[in-house]
C-alpha atoms as a PDB file:
ATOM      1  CA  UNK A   1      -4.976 -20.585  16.400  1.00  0.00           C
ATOM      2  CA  UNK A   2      -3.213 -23.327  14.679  1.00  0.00           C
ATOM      3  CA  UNK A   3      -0.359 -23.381  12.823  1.00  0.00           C
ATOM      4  CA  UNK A   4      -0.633 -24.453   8.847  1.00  0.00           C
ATOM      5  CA  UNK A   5       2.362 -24.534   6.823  1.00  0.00           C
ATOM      6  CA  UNK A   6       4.082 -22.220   9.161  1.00  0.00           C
ATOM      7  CA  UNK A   7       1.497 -19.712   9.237  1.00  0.00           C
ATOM      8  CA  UNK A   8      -1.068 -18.817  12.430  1.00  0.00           C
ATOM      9  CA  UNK A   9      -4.009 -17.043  12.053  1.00  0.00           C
ATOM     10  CA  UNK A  10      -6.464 -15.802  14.301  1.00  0.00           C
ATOM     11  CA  UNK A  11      -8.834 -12.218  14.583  1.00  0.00           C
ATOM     12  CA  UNK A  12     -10.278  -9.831  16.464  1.00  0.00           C
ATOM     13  CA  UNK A  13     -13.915  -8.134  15.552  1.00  0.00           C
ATOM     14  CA  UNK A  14     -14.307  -4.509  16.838  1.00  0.00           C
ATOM     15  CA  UNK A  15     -16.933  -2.449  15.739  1.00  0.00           C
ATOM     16  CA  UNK A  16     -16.762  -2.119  11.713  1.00  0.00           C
ATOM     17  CA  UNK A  17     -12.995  -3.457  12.181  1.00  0.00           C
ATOM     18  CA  UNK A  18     -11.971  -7.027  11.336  1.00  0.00           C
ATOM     19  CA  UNK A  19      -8.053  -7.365  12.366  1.00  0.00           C
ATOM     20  CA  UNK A  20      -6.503 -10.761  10.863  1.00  0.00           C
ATOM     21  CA  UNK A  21      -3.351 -11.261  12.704  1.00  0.00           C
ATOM     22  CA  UNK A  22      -0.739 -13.523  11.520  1.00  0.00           C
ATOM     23  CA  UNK A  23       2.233 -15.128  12.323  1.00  0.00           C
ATOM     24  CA  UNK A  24       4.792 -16.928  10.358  1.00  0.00           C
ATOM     25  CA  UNK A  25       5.619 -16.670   6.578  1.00  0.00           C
ATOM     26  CA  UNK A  26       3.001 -14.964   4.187  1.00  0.00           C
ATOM     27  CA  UNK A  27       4.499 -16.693   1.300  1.00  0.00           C
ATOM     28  CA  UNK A  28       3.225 -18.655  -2.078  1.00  0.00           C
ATOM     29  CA  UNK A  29       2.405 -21.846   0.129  1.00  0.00           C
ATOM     30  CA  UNK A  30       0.341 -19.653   2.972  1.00  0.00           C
ATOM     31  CA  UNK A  31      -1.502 -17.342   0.246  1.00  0.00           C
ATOM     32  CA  UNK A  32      -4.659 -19.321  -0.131  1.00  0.00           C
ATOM     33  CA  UNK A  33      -4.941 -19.932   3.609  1.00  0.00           C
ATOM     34  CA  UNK A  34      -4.823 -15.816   3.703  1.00  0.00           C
ATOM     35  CA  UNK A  35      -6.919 -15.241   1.215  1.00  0.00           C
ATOM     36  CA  UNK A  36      -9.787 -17.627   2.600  1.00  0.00           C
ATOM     37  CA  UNK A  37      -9.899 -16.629   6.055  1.00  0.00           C
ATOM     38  CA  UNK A  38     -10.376 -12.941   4.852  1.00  0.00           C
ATOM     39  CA  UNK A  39     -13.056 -14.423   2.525  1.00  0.00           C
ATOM     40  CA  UNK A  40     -14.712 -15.891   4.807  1.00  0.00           C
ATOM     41  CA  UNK A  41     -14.680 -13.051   7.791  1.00  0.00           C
ATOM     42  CA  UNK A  42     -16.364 -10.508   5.500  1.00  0.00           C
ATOM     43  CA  UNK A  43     -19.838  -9.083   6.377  1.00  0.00           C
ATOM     44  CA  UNK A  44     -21.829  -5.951   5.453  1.00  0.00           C
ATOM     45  CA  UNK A  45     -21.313  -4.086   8.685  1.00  0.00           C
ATOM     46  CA  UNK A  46     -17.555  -4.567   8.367  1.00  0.00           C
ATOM     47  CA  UNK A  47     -15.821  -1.685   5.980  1.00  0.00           C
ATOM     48  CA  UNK A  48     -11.845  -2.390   7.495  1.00  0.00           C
ATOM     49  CA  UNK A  49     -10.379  -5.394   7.281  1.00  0.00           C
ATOM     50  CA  UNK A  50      -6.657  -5.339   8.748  1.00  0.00           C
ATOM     51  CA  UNK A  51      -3.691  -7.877   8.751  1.00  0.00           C
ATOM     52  CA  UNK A  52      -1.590  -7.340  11.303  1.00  0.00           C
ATOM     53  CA  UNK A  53       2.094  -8.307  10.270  1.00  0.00           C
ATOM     54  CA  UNK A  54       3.993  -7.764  13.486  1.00  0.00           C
ATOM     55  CA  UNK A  55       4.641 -11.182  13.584  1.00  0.00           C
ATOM     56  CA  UNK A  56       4.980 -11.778  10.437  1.00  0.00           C
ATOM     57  CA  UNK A  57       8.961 -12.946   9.295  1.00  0.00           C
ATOM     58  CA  UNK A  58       8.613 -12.979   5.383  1.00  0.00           C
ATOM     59  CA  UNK A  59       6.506 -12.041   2.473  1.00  0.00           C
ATOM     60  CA  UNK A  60       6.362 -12.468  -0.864  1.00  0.00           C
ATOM     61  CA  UNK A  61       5.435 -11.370  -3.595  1.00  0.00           C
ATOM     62  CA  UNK A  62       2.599 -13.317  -4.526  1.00  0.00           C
ATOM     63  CA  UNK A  63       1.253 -12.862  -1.512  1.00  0.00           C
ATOM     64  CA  UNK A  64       1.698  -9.195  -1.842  1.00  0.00           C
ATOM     65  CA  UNK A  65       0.349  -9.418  -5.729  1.00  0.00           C
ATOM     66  CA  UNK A  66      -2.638 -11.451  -4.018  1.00  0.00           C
ATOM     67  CA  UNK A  67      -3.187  -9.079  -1.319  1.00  0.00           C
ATOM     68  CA  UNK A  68      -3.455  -6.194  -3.799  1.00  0.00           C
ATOM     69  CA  UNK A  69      -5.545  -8.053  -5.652  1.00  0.00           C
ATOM     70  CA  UNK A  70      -8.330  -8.546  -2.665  1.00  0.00           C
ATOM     71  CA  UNK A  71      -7.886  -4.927  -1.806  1.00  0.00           C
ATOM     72  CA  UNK A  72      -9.093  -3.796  -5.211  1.00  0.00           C
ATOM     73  CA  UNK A  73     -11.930  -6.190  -4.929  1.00  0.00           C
ATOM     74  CA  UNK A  74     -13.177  -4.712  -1.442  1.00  0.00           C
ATOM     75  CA  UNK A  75     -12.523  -1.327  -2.902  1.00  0.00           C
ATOM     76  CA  UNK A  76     -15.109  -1.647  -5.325  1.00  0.00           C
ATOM     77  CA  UNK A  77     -17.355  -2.822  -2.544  1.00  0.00           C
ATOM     78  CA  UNK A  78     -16.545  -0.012  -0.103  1.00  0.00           C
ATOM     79  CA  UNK A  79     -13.973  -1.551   1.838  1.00  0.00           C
ATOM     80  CA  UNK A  80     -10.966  -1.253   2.716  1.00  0.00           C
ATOM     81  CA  UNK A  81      -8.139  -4.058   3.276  1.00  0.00           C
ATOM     82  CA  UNK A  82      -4.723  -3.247   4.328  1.00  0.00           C
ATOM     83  CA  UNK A  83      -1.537  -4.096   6.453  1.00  0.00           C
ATOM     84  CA  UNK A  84      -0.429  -2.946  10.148  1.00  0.00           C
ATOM     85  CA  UNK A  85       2.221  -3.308  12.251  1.00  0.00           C
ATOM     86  CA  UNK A  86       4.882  -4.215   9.546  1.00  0.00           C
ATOM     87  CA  UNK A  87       8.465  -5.073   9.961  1.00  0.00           C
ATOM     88  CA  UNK A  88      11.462  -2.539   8.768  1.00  0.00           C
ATOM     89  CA  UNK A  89      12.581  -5.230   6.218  1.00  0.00           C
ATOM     90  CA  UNK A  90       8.678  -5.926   4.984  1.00  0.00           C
ATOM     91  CA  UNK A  91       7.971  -1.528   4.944  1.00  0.00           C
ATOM     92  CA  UNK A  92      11.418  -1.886   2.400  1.00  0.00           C
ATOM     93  CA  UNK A  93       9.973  -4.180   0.392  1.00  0.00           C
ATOM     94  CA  UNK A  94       7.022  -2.648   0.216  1.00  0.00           C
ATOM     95  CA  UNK A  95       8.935   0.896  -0.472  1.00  0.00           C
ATOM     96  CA  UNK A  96      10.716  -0.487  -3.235  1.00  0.00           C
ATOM     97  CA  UNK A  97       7.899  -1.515  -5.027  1.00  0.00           C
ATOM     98  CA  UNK A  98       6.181   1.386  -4.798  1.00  0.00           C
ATOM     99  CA  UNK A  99       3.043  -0.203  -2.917  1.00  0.00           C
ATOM    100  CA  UNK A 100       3.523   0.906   0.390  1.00  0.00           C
ATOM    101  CA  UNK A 101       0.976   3.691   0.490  1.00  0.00           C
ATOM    102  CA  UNK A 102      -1.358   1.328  -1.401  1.00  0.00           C
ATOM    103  CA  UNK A 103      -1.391  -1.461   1.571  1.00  0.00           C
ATOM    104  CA  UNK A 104      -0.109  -0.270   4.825  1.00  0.00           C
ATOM    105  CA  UNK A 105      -2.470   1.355   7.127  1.00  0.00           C
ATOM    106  CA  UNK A 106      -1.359   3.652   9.848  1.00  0.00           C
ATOM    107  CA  UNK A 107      -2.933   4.575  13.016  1.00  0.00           C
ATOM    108  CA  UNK A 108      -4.328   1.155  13.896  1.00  0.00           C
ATOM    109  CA  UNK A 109      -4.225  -0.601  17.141  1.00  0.00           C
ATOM    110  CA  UNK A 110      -3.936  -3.837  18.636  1.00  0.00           C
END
C-alpha cells in the first residue's frame, strides 16, 4: 500500500469479486498506475472487478475516458468493471456526463 504520485492502491479478492481500492487523485498522472494494477489482477474466475472511490478526492477525465475504455474491453470478455463508494462531487461529475449508470455500481460492500 504505497503511495505513487499521490495515489494508494491496494485490493481485496472475494469470491468472483476483485475490489481495487484507492486513495488519492485518479487523475492524468495516476491513470497508468490504475490501469496496470487492474491489468494485472485479472483472472478467469474473476467476472467483477470494482474500484472503490471512497477515498478518492478527484478525478478526471482521462481517467474516467480510460476507465470506460477498460470497461468495454472486459465487457466483451464477460466482465464487468465499475466504480463504488463515490463521492457527491465525483456522482456530479459523473451525472453530468451522462456516464453514471455506465460506471457506478450499486449494492457493493466493503
Amino acid at each position: 500500500m504505497e503511495a505513487e504520485n499521490g495515489l494508494t492502491l491496494w485490493n481485496t479478492h472475494k469470491d468472483d469479486q476483485v475490489v481495487i481500492f484507492a486513495r488519492g487523485e485518479l487523475d492524468f498522472a495516476t491513470s497508468p498506475r490504475l490501469v496496470q494494477t487492474i491489468w494485472s489482477l485479472m483472472e478467469d474466475a474473476v467476472d467483477q472487478y470494482i474500484i472503490n472511490c471512497r477515498e478518492v478526492t478527484f478525478i478526471d477525465s482521462e481517467m474516467l475516458k480510460n476507465v470506460l475504455t477498460l470497461r468495454r474491453q472486459f465487457e466483451r470478455m464477460g466482465k464487468v468493471l465499475g466504480l463504488s463508494h463515490c463521492s457527491p462531487s465525483i456522482e456530479r461529475i459523473l451525472n453530468l456526463l451522462g456516464i453514471r449508470d455506465q460506471l457506478v455500481i450499486n449494492g457493493v460492500s466493503d
